[in-house]
Protein backbone atom coordinates (compact mmCIF):
# COMPACT_ATOMS: atom_id res chain seq x y z
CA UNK A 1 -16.34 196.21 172.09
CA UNK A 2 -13.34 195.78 174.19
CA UNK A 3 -10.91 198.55 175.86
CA UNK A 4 -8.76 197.88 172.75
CA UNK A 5 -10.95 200.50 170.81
CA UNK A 6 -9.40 203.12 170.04
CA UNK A 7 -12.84 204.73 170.75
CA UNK A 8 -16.00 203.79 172.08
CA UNK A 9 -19.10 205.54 170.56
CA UNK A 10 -22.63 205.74 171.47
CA UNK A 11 -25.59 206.38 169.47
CA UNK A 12 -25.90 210.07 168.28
CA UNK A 13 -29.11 211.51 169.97
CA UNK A 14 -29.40 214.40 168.04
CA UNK A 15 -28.88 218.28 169.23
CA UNK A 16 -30.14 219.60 172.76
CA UNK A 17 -30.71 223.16 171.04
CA UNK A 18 -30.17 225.41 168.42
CA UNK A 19 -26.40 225.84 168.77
CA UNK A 20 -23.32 224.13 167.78
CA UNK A 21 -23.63 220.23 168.83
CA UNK A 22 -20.84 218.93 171.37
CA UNK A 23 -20.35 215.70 172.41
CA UNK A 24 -21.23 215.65 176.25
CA UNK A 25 -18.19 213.88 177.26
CA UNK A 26 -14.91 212.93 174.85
CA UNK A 27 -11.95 211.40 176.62
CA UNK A 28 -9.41 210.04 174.27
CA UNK A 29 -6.78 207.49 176.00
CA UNK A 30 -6.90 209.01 179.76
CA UNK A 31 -4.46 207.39 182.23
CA UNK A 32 -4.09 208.20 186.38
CA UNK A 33 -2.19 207.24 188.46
CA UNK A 34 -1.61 207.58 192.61
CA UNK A 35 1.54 207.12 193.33
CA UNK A 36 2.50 203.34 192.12
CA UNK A 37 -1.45 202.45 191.31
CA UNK A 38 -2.69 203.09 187.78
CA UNK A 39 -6.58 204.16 188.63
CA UNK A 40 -7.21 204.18 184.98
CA UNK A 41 -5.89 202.73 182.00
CA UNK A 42 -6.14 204.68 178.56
CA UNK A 43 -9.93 205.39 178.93
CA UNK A 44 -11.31 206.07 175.32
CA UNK A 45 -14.98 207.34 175.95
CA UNK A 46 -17.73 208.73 174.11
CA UNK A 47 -21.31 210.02 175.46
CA UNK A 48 -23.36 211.91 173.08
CA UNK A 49 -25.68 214.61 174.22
CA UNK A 50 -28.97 213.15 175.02
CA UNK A 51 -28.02 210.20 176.08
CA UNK A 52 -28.89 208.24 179.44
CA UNK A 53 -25.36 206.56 180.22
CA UNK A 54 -24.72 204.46 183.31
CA UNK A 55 -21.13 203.81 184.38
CA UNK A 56 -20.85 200.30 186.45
CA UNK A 57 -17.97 198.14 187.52
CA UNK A 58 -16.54 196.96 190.73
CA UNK A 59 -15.30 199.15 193.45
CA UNK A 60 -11.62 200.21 192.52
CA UNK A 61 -12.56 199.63 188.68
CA UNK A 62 -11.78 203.41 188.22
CA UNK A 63 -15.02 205.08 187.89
CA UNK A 64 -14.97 207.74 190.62
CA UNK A 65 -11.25 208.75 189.02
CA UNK A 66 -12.66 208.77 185.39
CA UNK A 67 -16.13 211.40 187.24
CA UNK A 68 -13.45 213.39 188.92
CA UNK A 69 -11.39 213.76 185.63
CA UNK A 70 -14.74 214.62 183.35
CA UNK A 71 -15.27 217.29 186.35
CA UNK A 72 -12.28 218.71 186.47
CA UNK A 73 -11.84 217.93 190.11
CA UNK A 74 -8.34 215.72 189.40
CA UNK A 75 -6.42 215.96 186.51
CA UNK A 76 -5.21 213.33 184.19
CA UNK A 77 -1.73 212.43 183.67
CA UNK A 78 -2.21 211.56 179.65
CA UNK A 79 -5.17 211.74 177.29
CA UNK A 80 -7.42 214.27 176.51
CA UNK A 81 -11.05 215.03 177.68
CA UNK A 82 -13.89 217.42 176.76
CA UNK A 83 -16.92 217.94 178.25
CA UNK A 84 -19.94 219.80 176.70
CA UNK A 85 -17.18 220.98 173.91
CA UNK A 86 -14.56 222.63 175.89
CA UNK A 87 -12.11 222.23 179.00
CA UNK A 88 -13.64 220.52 182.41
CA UNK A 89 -11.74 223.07 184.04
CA UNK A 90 -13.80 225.89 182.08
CA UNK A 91 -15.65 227.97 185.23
CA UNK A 92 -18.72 228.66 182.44
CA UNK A 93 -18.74 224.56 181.54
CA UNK A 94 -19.17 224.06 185.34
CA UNK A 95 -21.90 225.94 185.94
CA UNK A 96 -23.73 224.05 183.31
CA UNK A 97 -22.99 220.54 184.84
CA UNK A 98 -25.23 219.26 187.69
CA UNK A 99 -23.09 217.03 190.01
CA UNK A 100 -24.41 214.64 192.74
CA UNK A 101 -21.18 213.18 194.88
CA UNK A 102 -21.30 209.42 196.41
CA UNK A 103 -20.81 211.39 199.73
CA UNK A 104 -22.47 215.00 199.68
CA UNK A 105 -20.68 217.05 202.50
CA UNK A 106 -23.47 220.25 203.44
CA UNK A 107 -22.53 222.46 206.02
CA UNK A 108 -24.64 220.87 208.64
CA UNK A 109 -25.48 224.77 209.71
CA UNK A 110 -26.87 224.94 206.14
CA UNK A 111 -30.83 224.55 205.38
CA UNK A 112 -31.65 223.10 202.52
CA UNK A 113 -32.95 226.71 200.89
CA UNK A 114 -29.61 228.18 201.76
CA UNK A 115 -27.74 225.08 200.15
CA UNK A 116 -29.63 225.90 197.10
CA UNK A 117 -29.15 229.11 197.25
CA UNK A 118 -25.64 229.15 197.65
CA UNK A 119 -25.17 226.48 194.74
CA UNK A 120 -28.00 229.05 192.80
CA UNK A 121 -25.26 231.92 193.24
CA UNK A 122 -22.30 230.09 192.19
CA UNK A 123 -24.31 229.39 188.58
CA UNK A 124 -24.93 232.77 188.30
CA UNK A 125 -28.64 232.47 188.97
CA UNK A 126 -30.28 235.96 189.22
CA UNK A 127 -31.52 236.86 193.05
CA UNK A 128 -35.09 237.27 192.19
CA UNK A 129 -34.98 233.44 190.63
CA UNK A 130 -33.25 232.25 192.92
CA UNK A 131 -35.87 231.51 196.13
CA UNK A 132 -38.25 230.22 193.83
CA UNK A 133 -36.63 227.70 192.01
CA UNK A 134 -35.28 226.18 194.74
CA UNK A 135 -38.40 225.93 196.13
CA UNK A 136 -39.56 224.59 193.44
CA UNK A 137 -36.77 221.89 192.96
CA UNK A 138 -36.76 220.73 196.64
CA UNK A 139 -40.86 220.28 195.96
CA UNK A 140 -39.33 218.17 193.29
CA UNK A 141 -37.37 215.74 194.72
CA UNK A 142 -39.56 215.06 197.34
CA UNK A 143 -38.53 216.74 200.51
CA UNK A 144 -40.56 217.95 202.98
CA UNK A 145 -41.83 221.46 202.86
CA UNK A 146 -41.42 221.50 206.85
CA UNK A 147 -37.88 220.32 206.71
CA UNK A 148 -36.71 222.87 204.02
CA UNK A 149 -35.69 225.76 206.78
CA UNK A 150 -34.32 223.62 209.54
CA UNK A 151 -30.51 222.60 209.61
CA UNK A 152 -29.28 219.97 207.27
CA UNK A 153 -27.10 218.59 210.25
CA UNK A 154 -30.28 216.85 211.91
CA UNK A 155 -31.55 215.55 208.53
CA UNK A 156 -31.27 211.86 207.90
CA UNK A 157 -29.49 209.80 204.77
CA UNK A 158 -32.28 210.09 202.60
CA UNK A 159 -33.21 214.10 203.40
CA UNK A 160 -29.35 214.99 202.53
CA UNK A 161 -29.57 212.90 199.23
CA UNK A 162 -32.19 214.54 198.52
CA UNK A 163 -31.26 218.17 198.93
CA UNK A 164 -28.24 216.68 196.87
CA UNK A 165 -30.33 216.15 194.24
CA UNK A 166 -31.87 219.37 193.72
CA UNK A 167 -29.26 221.30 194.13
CA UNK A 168 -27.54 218.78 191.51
CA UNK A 169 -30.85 220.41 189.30
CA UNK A 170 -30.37 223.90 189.76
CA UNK A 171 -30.02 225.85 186.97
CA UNK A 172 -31.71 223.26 184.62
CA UNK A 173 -28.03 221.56 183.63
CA UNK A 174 -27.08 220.43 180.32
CA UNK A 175 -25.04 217.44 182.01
CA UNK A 176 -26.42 215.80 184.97
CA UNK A 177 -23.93 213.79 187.34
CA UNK A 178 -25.45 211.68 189.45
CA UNK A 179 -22.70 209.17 191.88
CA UNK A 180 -25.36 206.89 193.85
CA UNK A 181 -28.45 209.01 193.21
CA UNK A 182 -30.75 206.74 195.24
CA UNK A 183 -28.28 205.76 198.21
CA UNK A 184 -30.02 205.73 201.43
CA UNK A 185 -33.56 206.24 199.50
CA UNK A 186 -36.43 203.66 199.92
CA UNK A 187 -37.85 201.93 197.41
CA UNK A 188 -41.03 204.47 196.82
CA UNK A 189 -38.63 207.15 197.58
CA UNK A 190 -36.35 205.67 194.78
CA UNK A 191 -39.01 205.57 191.87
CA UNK A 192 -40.05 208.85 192.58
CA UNK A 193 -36.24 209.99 192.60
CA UNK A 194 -36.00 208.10 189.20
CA UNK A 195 -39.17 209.45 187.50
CA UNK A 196 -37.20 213.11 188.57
CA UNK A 197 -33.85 211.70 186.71
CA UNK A 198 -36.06 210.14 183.64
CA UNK A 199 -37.76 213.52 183.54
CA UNK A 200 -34.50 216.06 183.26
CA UNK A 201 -33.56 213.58 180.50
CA UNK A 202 -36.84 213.74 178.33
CA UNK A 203 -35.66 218.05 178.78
CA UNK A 204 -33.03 217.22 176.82
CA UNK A 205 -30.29 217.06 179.79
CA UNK A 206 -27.70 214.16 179.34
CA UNK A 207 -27.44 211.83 182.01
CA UNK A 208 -24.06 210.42 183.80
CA UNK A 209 -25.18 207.74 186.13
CA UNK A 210 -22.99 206.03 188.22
CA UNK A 211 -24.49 203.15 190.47
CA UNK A 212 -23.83 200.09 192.11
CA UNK A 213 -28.45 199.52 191.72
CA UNK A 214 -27.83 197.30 188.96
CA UNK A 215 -31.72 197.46 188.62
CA UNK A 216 -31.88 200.73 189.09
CA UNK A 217 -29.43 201.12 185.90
CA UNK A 218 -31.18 199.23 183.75
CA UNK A 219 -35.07 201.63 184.35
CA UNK A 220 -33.01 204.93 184.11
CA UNK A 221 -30.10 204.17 181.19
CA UNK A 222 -30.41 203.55 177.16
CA UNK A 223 -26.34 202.89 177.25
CA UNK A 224 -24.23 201.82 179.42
CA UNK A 225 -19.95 201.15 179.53
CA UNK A 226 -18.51 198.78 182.05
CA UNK A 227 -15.22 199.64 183.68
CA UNK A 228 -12.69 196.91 184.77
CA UNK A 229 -8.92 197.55 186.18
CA UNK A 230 -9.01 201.12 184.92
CA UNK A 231 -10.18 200.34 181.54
CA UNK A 232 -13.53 199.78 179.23
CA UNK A 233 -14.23 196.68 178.38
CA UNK A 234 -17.79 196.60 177.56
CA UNK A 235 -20.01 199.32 176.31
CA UNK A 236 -23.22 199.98 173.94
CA UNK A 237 -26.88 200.16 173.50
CA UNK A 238 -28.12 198.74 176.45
CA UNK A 239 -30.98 197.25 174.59
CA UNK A 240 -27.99 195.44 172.16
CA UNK A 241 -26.04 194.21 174.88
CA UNK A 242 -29.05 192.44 176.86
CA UNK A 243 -30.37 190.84 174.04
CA UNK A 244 -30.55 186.98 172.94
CA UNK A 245 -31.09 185.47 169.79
CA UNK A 246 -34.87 183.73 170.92
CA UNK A 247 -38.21 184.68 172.25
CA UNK A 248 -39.76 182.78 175.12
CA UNK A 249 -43.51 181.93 174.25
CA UNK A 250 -45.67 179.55 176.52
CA UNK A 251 -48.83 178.14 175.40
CA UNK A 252 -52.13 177.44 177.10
CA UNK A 253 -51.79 173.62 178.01
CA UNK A 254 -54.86 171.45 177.69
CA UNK A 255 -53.65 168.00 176.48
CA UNK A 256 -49.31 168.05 177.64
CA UNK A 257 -48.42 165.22 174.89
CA UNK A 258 -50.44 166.64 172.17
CA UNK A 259 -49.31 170.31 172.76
CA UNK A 260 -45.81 169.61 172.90
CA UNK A 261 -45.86 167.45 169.46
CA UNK A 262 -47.52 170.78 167.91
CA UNK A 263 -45.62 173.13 169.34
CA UNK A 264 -41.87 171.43 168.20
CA UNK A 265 -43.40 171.21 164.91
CA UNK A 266 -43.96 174.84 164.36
CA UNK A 267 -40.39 175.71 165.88
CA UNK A 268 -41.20 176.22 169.29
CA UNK A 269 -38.83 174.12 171.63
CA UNK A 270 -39.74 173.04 175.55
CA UNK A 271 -36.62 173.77 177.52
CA UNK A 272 -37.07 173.17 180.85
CA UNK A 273 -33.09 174.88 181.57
CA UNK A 274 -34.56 177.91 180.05
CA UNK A 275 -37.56 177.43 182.30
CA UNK A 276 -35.38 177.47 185.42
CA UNK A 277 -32.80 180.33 184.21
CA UNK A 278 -35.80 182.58 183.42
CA UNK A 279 -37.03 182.42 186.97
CA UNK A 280 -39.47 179.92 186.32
CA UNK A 281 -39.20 177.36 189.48
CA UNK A 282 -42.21 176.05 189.15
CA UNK A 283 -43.73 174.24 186.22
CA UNK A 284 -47.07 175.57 185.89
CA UNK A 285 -49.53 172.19 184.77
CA UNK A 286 -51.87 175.08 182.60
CA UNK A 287 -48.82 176.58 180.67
CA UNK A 288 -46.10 175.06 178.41
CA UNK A 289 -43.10 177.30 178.23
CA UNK A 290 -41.03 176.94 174.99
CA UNK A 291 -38.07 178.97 173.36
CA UNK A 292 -38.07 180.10 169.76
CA UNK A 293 -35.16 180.77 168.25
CA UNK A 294 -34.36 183.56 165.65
CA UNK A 295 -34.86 187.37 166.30
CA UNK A 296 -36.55 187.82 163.11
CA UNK A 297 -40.34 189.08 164.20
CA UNK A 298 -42.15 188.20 160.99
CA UNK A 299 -40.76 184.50 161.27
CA UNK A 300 -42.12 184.25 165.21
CA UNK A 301 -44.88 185.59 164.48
CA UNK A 302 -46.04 183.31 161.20
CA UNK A 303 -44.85 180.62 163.54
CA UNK A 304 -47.32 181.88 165.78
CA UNK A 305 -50.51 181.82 163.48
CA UNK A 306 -49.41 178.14 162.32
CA UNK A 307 -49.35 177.33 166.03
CA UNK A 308 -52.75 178.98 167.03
CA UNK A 309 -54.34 177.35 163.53
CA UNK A 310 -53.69 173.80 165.33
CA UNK A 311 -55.83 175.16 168.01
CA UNK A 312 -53.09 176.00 170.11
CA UNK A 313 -53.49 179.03 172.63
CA UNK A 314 -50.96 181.55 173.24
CA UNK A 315 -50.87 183.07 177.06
CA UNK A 316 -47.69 184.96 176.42
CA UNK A 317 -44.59 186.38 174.47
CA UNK A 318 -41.05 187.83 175.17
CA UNK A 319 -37.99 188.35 174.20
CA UNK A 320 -35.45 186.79 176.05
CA UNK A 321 -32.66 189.43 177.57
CA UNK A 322 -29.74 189.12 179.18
CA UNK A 323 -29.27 190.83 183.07
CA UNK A 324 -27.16 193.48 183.32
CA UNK A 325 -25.51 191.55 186.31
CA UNK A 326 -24.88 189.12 184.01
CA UNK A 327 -23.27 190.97 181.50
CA UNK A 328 -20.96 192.83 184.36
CA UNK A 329 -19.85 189.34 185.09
CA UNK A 330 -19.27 188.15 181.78
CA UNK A 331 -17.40 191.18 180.89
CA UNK A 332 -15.18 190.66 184.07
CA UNK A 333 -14.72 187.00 183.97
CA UNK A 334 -11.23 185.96 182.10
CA UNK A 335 -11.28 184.81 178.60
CA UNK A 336 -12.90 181.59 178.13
CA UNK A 337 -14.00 181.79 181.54
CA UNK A 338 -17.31 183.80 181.45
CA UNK A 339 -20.09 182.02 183.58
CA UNK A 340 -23.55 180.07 182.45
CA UNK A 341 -25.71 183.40 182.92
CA UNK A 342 -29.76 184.05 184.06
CA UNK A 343 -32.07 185.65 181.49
CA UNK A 344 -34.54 188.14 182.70
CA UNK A 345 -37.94 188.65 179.75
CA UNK A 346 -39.66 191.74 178.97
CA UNK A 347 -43.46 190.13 178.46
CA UNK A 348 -45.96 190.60 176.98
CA UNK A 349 -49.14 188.36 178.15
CA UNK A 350 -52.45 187.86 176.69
CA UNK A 351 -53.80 185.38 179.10
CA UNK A 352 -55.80 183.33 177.29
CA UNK A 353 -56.38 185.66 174.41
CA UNK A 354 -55.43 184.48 171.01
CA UNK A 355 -53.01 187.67 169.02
């Protein structure tokens, strides 16, 4: 899928309630420029509602232009966008989008309670609500009960991001912007922040993420789109997009010559490339690592029984996926030009166990 689409379109998730179903974002051939610099290039985008989309490219690729349009905050100079059904502009669409900026700016006078609060207000949150679920949300995200009436001024990276967060969460949003969510977080720190973002999703929120965590990306987002030069060039199911057309399977190894005759006879191939580009540096004397190829399960796994009925073992099997890295870099690199690329395995092991 290339920026040539007229339109790129993601799964359909199903409804988030009883009422009419919107689209959460709709942008139909959106252009912006700055003066002589086109920021984006005829942006054709579509994120159902329910869906956990990340947003990556390269810094200048036009992704903090395309946020600012689908909030409202700039316009666009041709094209058309909607966001949960109606105009970004719309006051009442605002207050049911959560937003997180790259670089939160709190009134360093503020405490975090009267951030909240003040976001609480602006969303129409009633007063007797309000102190409670901010409380609640700051409990949330991880911040410090001690730190929630003191001035945001003396707080550190991770504290502001924080209070970011929640107050991205008030009002329980239908459309949750996050720019950077985790900047300035620590690794625990992170996975908590992530298990909050995973959790708003499972609610039924849909999720805009927009980070440069390429890891982080990948544990938080079922879709992704790739911007380049102000345009899409990549986007899908991020379980489509990562995947190969093999399994990696290694074998118990208690006689090398006789287990690799076996093994090539039932279909399963020693690659020692594939060894290397999965991460596997060193050659392990008790384990034989192979590549099958196919993505048909019932072939693999009849393969499988043939291979453990000539007294072969099986120790472990994966699919083999391609890194999201690697597909940023692919979708970058000119045509004809896209580089030899690592694969990263989602495994399954049995250790000795037979299947």
């Amino acid at each position: 899928m290339t920026a040539d689409d007229d339109d790129v379109r993601l799964c359909d998730h199903g409804p988030m309630s009883a009422g009419p179903v919107h689209d959460a974002v709709s942008a139909t051939g959106l252009t912006k420029r700055f003066g002589g610099v086109q920021a984006v290039r005829g942006i054709s985008l579509t994120v159902p509602a329910g869906a956990r989309f990340g947003l990556i490219g390269q810094n200048g690729a036009g992704k903090t232009t395309f946020i600012k349009m689908m909030l409202g905050i700039c316009r666009h100079d041709e094209g058309s966008i909607r966001v949960l059904g109606s105009d970004p502009e719309d006051v009442s669409v605002r207050r049911r989008i959560g937003y997180l900026p790259e670089r939160l700016a709190i009134p360093p006078s503020f405490s975090a309670l009267a951030f909240l609060d003040s976001v609480a207000r602006y969303k129409g949150i009633a007063a007797e609500r309000r102190r409670g679920e901010c409380r609640d949300l700051l409990q949330l995200v991880g911040l410090e009960e001690s730190a929630w009436d003191r001035k945001t001024g003396g707080y550190s990276k991770g504290m502001r991001q924080r209070t970011g967060l929640a107050a991205a969460l008030v009002g329980k949003p239908d459309l949750l912007v996050l720019d950077e969510p985790t900047d300035g977080i620590d690794p625990m720190g992170r996975r908590q922040i992530r298990d909050v973002i995973l959790d708003v999703a499972k609610g039924g929120a849909t999720l805009f993420l927009n980070s440069h965590l390429l890891q982080e990306t990948e544990k938080v987002c079922d879709h992704v789109a790739v911007l380049h030069q102000g345009q899409v060039v990549v986007a899908g199911a991020l379980s489509v997009l990562q995947r190969k057309d093999s399994f990696r399977v290694a074998f118990r190894r208690p006689d090398a010559a006789a287990l690799v005759a076996v093994a090539n006879e039932q279909g399963f191939v020693v690659d020692d490339s594939h060894e290397r580009d999965a991460g596997h540096h060193h050659h392990d004397a008790d384990r034989l690592v192979t590549r099958f190829t196919g993505t048909d399960a019932g072939a693999l796994s009849q393969a499988l029984a043939r291979a453990i009925g000539a007294g072969l073992v099986v120790v472990e099997v994966a699919p083999e996926l391609v890194e999201l890295e690697t597909i940023l870099m692919r979708s970058m690199a000119p045509a004809g030009g896209a580089p030899t690329t690592p694969t990263t395995t989602t495994t399954t092991t049995t250790d000795g166990a037979r299947p």
